[in-house]
Protein backbone atom coordinates (compact mmCIF):
# COMPACT_ATOMS: atom_id res chain seq x y z
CA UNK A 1 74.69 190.00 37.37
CA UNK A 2 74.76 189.30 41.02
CA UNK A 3 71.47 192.09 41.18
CA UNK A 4 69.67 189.71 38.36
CA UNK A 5 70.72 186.43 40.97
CA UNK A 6 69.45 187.86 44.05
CA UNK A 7 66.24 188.93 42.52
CA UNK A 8 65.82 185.56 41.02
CA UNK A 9 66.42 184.34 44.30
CA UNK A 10 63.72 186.30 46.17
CA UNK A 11 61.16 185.73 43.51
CA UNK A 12 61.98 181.77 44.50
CA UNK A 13 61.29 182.14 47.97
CA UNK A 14 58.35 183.95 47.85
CA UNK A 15 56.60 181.45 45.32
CA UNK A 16 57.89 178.36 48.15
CA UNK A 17 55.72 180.51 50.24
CA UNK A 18 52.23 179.49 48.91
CA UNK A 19 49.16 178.64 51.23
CA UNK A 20 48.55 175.25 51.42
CA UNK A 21 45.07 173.12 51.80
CA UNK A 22 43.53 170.18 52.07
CA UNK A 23 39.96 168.30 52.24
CA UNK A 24 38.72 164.66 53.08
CA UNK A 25 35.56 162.84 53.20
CA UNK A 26 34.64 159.40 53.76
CA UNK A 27 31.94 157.02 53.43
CA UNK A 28 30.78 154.64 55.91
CA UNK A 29 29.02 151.53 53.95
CA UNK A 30 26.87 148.51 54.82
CA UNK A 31 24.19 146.45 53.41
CA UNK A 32 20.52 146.54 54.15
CA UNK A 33 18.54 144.27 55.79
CA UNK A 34 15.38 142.55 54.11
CA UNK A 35 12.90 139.73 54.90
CA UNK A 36 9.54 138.60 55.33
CA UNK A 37 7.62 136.55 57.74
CA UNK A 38 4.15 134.96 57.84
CA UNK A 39 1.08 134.01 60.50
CA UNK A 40 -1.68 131.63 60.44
CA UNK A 41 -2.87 133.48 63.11
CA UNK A 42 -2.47 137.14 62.59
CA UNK A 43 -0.56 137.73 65.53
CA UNK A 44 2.64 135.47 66.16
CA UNK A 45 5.16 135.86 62.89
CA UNK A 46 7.74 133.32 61.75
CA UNK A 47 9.86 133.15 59.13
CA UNK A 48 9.28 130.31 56.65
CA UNK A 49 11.82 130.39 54.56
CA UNK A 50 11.49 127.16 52.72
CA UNK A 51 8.79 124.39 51.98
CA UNK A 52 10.03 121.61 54.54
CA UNK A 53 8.82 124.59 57.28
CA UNK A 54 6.10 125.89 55.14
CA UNK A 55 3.15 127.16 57.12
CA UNK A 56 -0.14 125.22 57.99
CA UNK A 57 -3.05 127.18 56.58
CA UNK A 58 -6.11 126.45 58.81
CA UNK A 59 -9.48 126.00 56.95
CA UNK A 60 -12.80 127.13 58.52
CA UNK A 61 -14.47 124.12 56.85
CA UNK A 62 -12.54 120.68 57.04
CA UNK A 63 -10.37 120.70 53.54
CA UNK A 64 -9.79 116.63 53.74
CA UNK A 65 -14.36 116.71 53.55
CA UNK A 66 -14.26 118.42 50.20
CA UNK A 67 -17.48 118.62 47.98
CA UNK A 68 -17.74 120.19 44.25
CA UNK A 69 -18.22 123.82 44.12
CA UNK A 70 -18.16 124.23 47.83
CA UNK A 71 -15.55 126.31 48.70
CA UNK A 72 -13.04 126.03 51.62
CA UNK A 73 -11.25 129.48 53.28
CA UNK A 74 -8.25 130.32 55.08
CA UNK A 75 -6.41 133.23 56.41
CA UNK A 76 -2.76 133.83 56.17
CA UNK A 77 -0.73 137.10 57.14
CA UNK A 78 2.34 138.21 55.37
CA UNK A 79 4.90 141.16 56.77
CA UNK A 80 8.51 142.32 56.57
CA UNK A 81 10.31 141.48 59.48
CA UNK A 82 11.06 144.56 62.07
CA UNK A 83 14.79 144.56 61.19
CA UNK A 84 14.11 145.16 57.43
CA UNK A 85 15.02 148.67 55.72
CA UNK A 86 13.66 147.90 52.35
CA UNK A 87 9.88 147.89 51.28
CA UNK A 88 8.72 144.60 48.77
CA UNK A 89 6.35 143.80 46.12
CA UNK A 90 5.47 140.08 46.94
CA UNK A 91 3.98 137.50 43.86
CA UNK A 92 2.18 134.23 44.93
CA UNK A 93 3.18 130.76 42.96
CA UNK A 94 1.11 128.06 43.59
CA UNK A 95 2.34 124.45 43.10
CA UNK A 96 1.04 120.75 43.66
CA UNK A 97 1.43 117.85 42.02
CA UNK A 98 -1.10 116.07 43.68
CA UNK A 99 -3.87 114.27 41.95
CA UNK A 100 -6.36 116.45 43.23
CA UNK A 101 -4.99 119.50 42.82
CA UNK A 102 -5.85 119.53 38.90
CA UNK A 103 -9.32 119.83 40.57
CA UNK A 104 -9.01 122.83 42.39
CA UNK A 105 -8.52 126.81 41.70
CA UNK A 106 -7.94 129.22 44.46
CA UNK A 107 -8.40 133.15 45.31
CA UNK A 108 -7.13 135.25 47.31
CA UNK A 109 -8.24 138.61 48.39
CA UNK A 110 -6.50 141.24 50.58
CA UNK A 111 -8.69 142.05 54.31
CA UNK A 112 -8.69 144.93 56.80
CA UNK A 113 -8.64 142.40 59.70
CA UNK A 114 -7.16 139.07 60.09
CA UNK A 115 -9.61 135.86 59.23
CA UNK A 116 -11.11 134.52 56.44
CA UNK A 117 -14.54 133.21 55.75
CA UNK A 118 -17.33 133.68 52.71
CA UNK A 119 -17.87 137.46 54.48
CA UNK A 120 -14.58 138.43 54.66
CA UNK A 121 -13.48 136.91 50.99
CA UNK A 122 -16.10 138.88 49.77
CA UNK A 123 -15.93 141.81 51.23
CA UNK A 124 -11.60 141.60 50.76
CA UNK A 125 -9.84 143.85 47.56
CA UNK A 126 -9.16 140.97 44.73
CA UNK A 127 -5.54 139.66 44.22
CA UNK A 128 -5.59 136.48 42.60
CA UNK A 129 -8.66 135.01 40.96
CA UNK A 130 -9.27 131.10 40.03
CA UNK A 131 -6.10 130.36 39.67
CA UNK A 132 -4.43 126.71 39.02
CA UNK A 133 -3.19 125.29 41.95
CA UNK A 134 -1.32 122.94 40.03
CA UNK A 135 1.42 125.58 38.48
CA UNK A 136 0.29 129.04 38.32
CA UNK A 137 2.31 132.49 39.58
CA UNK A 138 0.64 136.01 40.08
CA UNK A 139 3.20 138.55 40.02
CA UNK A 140 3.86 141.87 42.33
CA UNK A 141 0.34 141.09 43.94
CA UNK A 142 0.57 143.12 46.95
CA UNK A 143 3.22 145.70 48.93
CA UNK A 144 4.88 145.88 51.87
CA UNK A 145 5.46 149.10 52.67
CA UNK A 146 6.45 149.49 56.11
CA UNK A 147 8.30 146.88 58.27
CA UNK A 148 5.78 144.74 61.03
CA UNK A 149 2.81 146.37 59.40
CA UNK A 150 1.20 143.07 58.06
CA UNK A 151 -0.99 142.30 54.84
CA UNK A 152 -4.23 140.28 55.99
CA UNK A 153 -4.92 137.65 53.32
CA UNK A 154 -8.61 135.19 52.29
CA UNK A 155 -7.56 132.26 50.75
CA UNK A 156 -10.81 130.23 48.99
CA UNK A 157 -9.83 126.83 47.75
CA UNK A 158 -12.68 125.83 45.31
CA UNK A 159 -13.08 122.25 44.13
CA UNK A 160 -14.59 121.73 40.29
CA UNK A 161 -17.73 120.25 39.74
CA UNK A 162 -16.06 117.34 38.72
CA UNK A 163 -14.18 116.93 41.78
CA UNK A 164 -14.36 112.71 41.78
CA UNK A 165 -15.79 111.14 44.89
CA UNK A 166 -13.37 110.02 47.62
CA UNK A 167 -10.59 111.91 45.57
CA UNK A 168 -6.91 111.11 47.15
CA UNK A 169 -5.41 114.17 49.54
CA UNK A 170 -2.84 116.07 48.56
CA UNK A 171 -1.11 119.28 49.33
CA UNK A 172 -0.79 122.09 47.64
CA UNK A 173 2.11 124.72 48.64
CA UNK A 174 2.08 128.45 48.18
CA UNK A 175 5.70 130.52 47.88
CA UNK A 176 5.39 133.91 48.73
CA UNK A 177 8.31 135.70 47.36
CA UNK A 178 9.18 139.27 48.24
CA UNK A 179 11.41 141.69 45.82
CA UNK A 180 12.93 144.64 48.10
CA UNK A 181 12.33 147.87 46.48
CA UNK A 182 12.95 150.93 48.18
CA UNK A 183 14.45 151.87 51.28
CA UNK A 184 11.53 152.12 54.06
CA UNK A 185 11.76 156.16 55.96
């Protein structure tokens, strides 16, 4: 019987013996960065995040002088920001509630080259087309795909035919919103 314990006993130790091993990983986390700017110019971006500090478009022909049918143009530059790590698809809403604006449509094309006039619109790739300016949203009209590489935009403001003489000003304000999509490389 004491044979049969010491075996046991051995048999004990050897199976307290056993290799031993271990493995860790770990994850280091944090969130992405994402935003857009604009230019009137084409060359010095801002952000302008909301519509008390929306952005001045310039028309080439005076937009307070309007007459039917005679359309007015402006350029405007969109881009992500260089600390962004997402690409966007951006939509354009339009909104006024200005008399006059129920008297106007607008376009806007996409251009190699920043500026805007009846050349460039018509030469630009079509994004929006007579749209309201009262209330109106075109969705996931352009990408950004790559961050400080900026989309070149024509805006053409056209007045109806029945634009009324000495019509009261007004503004109309355009939100460019941006959706991040996928991380940029």
């Amino acid at each position: 019987m004491l044979a049969g314990g010491l075996v046991l006993g051995v048999g004990a130790a050897i199976t307290l013996a056993a290799w031993n091993d271990s493995e860790f990983a770990t994850g280091l986390f944090a969130g992405g960065a994402f935003s857009i700017e604009g230019s009137t110019d084409g060359a010095a971006f801002t952000e302008h995040p909301t519509d008390d500090v929306a952005a001045p478009l310039t028309f080439a022909v005076e937009a307070d002088n309007l007459a039917p049918e005679e359309p007015v143009y402006a350029g405007f530059a969109v881009q992500l920001t260089a600390t962004s790590t997402y690409a966007a698809t951006v939509d354009i809403t339009a909104s006024s509630a200005a008399p006059i604006a129920s008297s106007l449509t607008y376009s806007v094309v996409a251009t190699d080259t920043f500026g805007c006039d009846a050349t460039s619109f018509a030469a630009g790739e079509a994004l929006v087309t007579d749209a309201a300016t009262t209330t109106s949203t075109a969705a996931d009209i352009f990408t950004l795909g790559a961050a400080t590489e900026p989309v070149f935009l024509c805006f053409e403001v056209t007045p109806a035919a029945s634009l009324p003489q000495a019509s009261p000003s007004g503004t109309v304000l355009w939100e460019f919103s941006a959706v991040s999509t996928t991380p940029l490389p």
